[in-house]
N, C-alpha and C. Protein backbone atom coordinates (compact mmCIF):
# COMPACT_ATOMS: atom_id res chain seq x y z
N UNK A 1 -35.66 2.48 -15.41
CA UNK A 1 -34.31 1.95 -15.35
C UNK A 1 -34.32 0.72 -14.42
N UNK A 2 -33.68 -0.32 -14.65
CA UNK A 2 -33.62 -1.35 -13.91
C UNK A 2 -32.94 -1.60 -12.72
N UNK A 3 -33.14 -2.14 -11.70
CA UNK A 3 -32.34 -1.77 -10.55
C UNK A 3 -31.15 -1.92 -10.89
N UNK A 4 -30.37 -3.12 -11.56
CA UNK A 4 -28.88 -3.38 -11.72
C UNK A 4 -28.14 -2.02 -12.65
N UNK A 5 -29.18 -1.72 -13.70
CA UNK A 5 -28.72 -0.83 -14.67
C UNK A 5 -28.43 0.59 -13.46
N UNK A 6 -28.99 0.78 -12.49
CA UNK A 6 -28.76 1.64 -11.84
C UNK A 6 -27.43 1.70 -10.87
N UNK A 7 -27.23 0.89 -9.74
CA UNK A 7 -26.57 0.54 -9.10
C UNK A 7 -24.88 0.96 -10.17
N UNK A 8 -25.20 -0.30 -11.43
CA UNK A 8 -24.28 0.48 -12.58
C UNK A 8 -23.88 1.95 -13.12
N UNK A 9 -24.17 2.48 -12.36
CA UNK A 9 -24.37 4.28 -13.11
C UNK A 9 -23.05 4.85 -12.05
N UNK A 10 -23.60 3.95 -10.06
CA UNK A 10 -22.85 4.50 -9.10
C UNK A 10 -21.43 3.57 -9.61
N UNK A 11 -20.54 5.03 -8.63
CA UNK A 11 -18.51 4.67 -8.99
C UNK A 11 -18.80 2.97 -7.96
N UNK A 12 -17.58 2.53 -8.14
CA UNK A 12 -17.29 1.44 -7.37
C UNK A 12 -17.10 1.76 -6.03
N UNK A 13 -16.41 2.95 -5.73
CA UNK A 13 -15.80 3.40 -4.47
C UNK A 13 -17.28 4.79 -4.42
N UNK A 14 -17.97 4.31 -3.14
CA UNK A 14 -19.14 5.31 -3.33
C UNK A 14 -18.20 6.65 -1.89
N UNK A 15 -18.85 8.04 -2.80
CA UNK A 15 -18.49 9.11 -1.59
C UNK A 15 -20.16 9.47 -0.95
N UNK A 16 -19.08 10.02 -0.07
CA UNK A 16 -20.71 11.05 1.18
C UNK A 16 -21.58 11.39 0.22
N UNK A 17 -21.45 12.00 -0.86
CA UNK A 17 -22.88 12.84 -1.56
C UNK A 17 -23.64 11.40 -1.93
N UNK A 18 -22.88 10.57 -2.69
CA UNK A 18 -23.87 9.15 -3.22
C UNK A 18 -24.48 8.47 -2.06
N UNK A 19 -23.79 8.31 -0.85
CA UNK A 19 -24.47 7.80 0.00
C UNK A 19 -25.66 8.35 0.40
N UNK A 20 -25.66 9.79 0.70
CA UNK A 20 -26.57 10.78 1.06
C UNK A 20 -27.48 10.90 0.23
N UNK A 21 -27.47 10.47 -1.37
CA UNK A 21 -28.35 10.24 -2.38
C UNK A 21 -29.28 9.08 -2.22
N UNK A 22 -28.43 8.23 -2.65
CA UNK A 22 -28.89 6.87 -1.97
C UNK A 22 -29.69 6.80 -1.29
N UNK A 23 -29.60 6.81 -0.14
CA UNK A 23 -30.13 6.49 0.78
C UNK A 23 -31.07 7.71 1.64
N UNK A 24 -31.03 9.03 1.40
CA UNK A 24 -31.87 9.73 1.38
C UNK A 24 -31.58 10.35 2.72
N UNK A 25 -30.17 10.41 3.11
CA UNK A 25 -30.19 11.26 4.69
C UNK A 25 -29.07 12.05 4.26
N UNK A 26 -28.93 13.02 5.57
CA UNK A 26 -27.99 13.53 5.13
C UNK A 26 -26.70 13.97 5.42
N UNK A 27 -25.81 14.25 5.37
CA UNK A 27 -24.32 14.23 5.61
C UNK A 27 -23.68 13.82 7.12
N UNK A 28 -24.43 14.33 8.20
CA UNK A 28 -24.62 14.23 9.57
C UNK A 28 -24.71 12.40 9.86
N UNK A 29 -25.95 12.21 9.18
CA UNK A 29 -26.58 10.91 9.03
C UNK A 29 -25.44 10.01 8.63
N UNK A 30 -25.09 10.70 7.65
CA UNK A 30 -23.81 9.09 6.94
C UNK A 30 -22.64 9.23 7.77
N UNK A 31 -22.24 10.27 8.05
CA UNK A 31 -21.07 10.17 9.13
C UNK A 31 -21.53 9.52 10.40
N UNK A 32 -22.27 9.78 11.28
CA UNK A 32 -22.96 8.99 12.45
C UNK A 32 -23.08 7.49 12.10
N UNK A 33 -23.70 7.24 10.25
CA UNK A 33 -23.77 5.92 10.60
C UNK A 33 -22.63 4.97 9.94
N UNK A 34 -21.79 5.37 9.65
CA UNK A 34 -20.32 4.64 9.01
C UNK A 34 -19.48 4.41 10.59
N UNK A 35 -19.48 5.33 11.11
CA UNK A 35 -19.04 5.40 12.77
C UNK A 35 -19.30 4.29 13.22
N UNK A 36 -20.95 4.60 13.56
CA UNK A 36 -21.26 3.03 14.22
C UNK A 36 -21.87 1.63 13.74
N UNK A 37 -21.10 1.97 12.04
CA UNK A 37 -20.53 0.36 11.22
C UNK A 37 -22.75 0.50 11.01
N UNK A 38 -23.29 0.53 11.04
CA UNK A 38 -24.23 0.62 10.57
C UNK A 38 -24.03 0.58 8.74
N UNK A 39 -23.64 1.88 8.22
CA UNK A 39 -23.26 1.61 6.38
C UNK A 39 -21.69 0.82 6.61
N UNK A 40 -21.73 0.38 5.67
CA UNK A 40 -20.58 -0.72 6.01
C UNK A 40 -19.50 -0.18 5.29
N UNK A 41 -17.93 -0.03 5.66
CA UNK A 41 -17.46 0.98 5.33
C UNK A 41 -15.67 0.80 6.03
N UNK A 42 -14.65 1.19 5.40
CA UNK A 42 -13.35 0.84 5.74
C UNK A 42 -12.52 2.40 6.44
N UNK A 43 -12.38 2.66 7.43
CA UNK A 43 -11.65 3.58 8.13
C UNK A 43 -10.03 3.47 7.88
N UNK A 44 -9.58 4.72 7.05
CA UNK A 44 -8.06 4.25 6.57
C UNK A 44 -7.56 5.74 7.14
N UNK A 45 -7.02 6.11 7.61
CA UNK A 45 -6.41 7.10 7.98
C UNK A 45 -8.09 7.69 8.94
N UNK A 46 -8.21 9.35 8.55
CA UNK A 46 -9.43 9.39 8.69
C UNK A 46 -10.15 9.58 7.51
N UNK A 47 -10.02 8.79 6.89
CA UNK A 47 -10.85 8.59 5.26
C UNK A 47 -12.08 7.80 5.54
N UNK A 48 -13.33 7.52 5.43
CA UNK A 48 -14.05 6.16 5.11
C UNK A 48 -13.89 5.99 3.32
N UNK A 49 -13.66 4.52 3.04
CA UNK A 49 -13.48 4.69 1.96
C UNK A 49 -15.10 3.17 1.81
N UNK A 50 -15.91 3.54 1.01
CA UNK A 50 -17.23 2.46 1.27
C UNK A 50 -17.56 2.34 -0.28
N UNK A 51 -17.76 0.73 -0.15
CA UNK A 51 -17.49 0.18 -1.81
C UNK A 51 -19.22 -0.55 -1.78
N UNK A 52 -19.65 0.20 -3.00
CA UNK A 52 -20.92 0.07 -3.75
C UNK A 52 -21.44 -1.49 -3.49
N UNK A 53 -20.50 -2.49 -3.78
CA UNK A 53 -20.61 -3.89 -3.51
C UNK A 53 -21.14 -4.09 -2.10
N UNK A 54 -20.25 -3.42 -1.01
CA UNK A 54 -21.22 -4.00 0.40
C UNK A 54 -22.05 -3.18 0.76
N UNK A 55 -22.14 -2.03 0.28
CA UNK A 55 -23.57 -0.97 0.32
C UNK A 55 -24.90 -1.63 -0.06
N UNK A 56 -24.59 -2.19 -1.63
CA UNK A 56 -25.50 -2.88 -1.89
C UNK A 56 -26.63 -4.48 -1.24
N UNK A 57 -25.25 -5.18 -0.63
CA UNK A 57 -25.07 -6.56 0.16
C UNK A 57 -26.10 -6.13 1.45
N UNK A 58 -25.82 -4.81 1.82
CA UNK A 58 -25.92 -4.25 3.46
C UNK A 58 -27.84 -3.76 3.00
N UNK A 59 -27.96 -3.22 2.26
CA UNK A 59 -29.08 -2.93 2.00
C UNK A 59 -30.09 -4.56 1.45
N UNK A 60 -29.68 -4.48 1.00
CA UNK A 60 -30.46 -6.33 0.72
C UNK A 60 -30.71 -7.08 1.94
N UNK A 61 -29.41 -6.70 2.72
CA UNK A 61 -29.29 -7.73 4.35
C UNK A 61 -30.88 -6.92 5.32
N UNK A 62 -31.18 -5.87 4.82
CA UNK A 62 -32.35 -4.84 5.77
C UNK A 62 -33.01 -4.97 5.35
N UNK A 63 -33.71 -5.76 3.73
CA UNK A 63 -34.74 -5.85 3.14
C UNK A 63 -36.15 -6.04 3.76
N UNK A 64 -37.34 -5.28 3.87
CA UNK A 64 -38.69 -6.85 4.33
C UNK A 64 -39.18 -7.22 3.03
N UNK A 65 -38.41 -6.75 1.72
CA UNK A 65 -39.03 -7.41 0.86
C UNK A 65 -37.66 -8.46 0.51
N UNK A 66 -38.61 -9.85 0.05
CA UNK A 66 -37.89 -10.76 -0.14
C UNK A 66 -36.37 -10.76 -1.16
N UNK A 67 -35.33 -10.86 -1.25
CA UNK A 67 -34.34 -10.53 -2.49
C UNK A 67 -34.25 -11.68 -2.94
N UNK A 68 -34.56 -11.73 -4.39
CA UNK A 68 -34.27 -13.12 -4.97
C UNK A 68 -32.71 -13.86 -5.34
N UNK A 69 -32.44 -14.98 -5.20
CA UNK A 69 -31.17 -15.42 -4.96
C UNK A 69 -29.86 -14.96 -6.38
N UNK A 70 -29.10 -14.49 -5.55
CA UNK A 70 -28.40 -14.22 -6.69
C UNK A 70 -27.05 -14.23 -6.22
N UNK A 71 -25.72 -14.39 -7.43
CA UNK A 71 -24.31 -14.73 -7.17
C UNK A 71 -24.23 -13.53 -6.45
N UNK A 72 -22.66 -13.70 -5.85
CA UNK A 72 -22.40 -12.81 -4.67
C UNK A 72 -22.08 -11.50 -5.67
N UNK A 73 -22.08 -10.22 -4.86
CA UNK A 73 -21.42 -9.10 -5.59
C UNK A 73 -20.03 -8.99 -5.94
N UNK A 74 -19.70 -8.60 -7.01
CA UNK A 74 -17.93 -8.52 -7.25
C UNK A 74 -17.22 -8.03 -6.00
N UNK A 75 -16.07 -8.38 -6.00
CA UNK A 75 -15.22 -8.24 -4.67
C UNK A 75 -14.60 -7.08 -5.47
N UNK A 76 -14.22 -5.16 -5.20
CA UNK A 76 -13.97 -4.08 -5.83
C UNK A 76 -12.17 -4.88 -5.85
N UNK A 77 -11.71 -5.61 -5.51
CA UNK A 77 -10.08 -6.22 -5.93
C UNK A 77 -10.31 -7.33 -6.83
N UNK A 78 -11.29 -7.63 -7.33
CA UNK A 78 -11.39 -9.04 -8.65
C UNK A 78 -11.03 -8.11 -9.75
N UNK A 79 -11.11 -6.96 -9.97
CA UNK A 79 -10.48 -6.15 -11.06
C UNK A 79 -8.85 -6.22 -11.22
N UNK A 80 -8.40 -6.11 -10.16
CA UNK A 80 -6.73 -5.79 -10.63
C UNK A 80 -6.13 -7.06 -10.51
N UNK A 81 -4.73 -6.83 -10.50
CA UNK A 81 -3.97 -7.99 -10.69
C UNK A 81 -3.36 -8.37 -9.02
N UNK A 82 -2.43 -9.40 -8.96
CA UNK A 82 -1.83 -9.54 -7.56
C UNK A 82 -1.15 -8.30 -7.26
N UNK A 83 -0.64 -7.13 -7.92
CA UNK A 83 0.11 -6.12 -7.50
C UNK A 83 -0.69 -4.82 -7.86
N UNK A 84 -0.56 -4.08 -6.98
CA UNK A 84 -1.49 -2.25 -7.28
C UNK A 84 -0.58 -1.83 -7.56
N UNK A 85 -0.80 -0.69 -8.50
CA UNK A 85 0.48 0.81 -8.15
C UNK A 85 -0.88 1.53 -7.51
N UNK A 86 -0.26 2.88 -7.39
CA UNK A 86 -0.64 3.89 -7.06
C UNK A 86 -1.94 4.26 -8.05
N UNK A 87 -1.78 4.69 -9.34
CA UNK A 87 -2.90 4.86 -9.91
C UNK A 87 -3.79 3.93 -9.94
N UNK A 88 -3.91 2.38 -9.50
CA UNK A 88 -4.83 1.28 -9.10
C UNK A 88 -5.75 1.85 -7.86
N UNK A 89 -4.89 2.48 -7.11
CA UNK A 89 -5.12 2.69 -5.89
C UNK A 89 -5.72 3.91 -5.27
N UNK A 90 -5.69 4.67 -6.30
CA UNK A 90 -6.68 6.25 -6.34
C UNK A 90 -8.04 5.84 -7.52
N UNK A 91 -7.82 4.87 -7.95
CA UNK A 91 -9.19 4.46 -8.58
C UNK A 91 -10.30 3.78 -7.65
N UNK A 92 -9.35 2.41 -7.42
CA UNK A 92 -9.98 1.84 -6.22
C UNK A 92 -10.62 2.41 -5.01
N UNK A 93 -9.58 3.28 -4.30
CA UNK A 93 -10.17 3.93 -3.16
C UNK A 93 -10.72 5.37 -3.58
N UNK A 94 -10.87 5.60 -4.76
CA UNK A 94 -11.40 7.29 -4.92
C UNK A 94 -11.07 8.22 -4.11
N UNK A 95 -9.81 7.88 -3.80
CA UNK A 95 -8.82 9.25 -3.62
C UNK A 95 -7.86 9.66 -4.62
N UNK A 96 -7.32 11.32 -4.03
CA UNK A 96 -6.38 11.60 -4.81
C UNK A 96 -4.81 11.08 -4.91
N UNK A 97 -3.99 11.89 -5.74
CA UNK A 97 -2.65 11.34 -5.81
C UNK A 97 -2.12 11.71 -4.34
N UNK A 98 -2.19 13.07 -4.16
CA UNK A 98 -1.71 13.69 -2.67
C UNK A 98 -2.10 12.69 -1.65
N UNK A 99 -3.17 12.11 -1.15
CA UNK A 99 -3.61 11.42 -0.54
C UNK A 99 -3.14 9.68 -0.49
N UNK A 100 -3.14 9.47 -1.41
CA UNK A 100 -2.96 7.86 -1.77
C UNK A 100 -1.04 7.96 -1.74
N UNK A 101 -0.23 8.83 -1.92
CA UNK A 101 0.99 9.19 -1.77
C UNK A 101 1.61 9.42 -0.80
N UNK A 102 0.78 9.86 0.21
CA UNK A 102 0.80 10.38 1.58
C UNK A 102 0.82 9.19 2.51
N UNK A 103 -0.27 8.31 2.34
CA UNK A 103 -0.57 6.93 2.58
C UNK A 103 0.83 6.23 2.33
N UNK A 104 0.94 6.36 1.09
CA UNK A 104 2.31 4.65 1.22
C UNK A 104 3.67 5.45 1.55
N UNK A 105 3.99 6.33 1.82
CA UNK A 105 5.17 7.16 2.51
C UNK A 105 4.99 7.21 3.83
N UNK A 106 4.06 7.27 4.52
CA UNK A 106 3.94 6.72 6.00
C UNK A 106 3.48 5.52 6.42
N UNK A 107 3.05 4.74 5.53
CA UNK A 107 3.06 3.19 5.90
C UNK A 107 1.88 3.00 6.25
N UNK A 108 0.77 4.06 6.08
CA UNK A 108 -0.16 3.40 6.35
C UNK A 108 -1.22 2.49 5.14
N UNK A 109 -0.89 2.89 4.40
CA UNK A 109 -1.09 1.60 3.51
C UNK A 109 0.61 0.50 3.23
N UNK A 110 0.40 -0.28 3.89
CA UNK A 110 1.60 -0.95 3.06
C UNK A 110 1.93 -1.66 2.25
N UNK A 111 3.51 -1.10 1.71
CA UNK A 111 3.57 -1.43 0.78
C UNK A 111 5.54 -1.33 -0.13
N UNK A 112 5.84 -1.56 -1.25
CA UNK A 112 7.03 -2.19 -1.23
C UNK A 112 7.30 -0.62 -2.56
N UNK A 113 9.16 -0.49 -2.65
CA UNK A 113 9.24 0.71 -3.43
C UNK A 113 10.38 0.24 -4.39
N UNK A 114 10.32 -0.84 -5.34
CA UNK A 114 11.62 -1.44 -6.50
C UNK A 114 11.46 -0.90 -7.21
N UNK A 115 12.29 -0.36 -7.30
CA UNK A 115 13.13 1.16 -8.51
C UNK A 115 12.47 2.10 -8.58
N UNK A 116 11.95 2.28 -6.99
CA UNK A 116 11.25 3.90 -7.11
C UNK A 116 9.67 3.90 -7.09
N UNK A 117 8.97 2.87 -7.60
CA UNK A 117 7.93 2.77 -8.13
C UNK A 117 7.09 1.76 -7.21
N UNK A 118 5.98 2.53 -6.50
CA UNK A 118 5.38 1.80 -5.50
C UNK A 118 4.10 0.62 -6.06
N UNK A 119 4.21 -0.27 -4.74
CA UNK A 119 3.49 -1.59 -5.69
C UNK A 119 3.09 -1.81 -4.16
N UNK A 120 1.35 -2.30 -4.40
CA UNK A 120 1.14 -2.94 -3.29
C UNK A 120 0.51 -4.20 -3.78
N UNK A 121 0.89 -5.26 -2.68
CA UNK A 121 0.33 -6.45 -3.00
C UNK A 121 -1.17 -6.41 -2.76
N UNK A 122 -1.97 -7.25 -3.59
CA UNK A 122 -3.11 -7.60 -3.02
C UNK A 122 -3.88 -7.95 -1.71
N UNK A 123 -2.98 -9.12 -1.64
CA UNK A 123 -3.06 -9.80 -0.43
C UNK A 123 -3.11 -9.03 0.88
N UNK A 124 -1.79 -7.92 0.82
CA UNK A 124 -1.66 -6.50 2.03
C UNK A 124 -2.81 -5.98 2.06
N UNK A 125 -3.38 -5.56 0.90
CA UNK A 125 -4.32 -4.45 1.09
C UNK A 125 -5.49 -5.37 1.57
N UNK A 126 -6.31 -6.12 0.60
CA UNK A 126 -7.39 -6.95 1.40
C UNK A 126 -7.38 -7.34 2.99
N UNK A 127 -6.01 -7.33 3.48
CA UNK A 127 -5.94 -7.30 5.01
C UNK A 127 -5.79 -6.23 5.60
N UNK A 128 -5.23 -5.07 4.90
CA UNK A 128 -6.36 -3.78 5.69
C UNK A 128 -7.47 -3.25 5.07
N UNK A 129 -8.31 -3.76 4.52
CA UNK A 129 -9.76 -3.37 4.24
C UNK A 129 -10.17 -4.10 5.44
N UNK A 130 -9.23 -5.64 5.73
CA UNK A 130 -10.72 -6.16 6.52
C UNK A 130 -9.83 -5.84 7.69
N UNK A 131 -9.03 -5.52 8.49
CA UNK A 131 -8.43 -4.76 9.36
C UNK A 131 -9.20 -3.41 10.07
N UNK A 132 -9.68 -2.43 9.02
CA UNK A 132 -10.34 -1.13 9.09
C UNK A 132 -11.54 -1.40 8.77
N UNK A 133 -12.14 -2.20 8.40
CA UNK A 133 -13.61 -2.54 8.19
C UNK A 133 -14.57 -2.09 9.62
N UNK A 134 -15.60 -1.34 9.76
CA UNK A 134 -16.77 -0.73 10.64
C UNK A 134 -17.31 -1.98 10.91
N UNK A 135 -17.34 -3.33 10.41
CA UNK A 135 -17.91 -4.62 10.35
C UNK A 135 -17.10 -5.68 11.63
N UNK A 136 -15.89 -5.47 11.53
CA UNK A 136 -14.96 -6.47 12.50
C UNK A 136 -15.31 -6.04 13.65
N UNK A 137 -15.82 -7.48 14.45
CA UNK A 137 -15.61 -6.92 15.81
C UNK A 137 -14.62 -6.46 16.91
N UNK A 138 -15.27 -5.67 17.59
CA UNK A 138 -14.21 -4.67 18.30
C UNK A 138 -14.15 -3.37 17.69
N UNK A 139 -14.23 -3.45 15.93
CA UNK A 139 -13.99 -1.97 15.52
C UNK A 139 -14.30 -0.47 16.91
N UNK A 140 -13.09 -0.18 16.65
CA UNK A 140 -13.24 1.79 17.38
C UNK A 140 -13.02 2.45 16.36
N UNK A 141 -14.03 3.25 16.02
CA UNK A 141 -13.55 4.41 14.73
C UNK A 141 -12.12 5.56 15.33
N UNK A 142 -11.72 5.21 14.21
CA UNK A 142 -10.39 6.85 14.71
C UNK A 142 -10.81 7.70 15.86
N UNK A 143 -11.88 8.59 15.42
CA UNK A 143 -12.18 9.54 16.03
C UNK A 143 -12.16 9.39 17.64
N UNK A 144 -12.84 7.71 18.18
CA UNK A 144 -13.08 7.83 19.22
C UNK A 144 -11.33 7.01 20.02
N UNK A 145 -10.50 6.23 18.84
CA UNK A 145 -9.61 5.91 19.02
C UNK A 145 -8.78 6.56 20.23
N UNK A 146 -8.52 8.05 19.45
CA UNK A 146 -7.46 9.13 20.14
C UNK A 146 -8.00 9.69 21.65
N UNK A 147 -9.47 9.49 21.48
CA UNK A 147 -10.49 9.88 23.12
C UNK A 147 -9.62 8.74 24.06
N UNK A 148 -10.22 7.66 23.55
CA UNK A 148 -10.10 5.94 24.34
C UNK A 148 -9.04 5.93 24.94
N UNK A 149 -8.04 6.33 23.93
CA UNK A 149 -6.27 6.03 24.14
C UNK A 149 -5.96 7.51 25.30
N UNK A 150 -6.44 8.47 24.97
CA UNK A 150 -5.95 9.69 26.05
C UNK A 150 -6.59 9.48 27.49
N UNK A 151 -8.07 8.97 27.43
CA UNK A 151 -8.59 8.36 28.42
C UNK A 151 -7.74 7.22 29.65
N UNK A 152 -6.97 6.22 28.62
CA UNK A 152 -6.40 5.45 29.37
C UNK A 152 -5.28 5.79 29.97
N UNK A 153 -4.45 7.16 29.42
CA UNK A 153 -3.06 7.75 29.82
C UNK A 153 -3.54 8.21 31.34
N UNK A 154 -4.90 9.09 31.47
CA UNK A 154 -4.97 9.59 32.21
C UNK A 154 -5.00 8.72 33.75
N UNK A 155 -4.27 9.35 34.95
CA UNK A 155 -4.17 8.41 35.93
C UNK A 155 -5.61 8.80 36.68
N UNK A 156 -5.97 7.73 37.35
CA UNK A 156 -7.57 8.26 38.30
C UNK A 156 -6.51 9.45 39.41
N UNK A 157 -7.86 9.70 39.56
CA UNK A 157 -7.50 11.18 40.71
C UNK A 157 -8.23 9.78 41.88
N UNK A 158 -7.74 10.48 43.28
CA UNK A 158 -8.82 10.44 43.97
C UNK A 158 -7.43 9.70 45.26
């Protein structure tokens, strides 16, 4: 099978088991390394949601064998139009309805509700992919977010 024909087989929106396939570690491994932006990867609630395109980019970038020049990888938003619904948006991010529903009712994806029927712009979302991206500097993953932030409440003793 050819490498592209392969890569083709994986979803657009890759989960823990493909990564863990992939790349040959295991579950421990991909959580530790999405954390510390090592697999390259978007923190949305506590979801990672990690798209085949910069998996692929990220592995080429570690190569010692040479990669021969080639156009950039599809951007996983050159598919839709300027506006998502919801079912755009459980494709895209390979989540469910509960989940992706849950999201635009608390705002953490945002997004707009004319005649009931939720629509997110493009433009919004591409600015929280690169918002939650493991890649931007400064990134704090969630997890250590809620430490950092309780850390700073606390007053010094002494």
């Amino acid at each position: 099978m050819a490498e592209d024909d392969y890569w083709d087989t994986l979803p657009v929106t890759l989960k823990s088991k493909d990564l863990e396939r992939l790349l040959q570690i295991g579950q421990t491994t991909v959580s530790l390394w999405l954390t510390r932006g090592t697999i390259p990867g978007h923190q949305i609630a506590h979801s990672w949601i990690v798209f085949r395109s910069e998996v692929r980019a990220w592995l080429e970038s570690t190569s010692t064998v040479p990669v021969p020049e080639h156009e950039p990888y599809p951007d996983p938003l050159d598919d839709y139009g300027d506006t998502l619904t919801y079912q755009d948006l459980m494709v895209l991010l390979g989540k469910s309805r509960p989940a992706i529903f849950g999201w635009l009712n608390n705002g953490t994806i945002p997004a707009m509700r004319p005649g009931g029927r939720w629509r997110v712009e493009k433009k919004t979302l591409r600015r929280l992919l690169e918002e939650t991206s493991n890649q931007r500097p400064g990134f704090v993953p969630r997890s250590r977010r809620t430490v950092d932030a309780s850390a700073a409440e606390t007053p010094d003793e002494g």
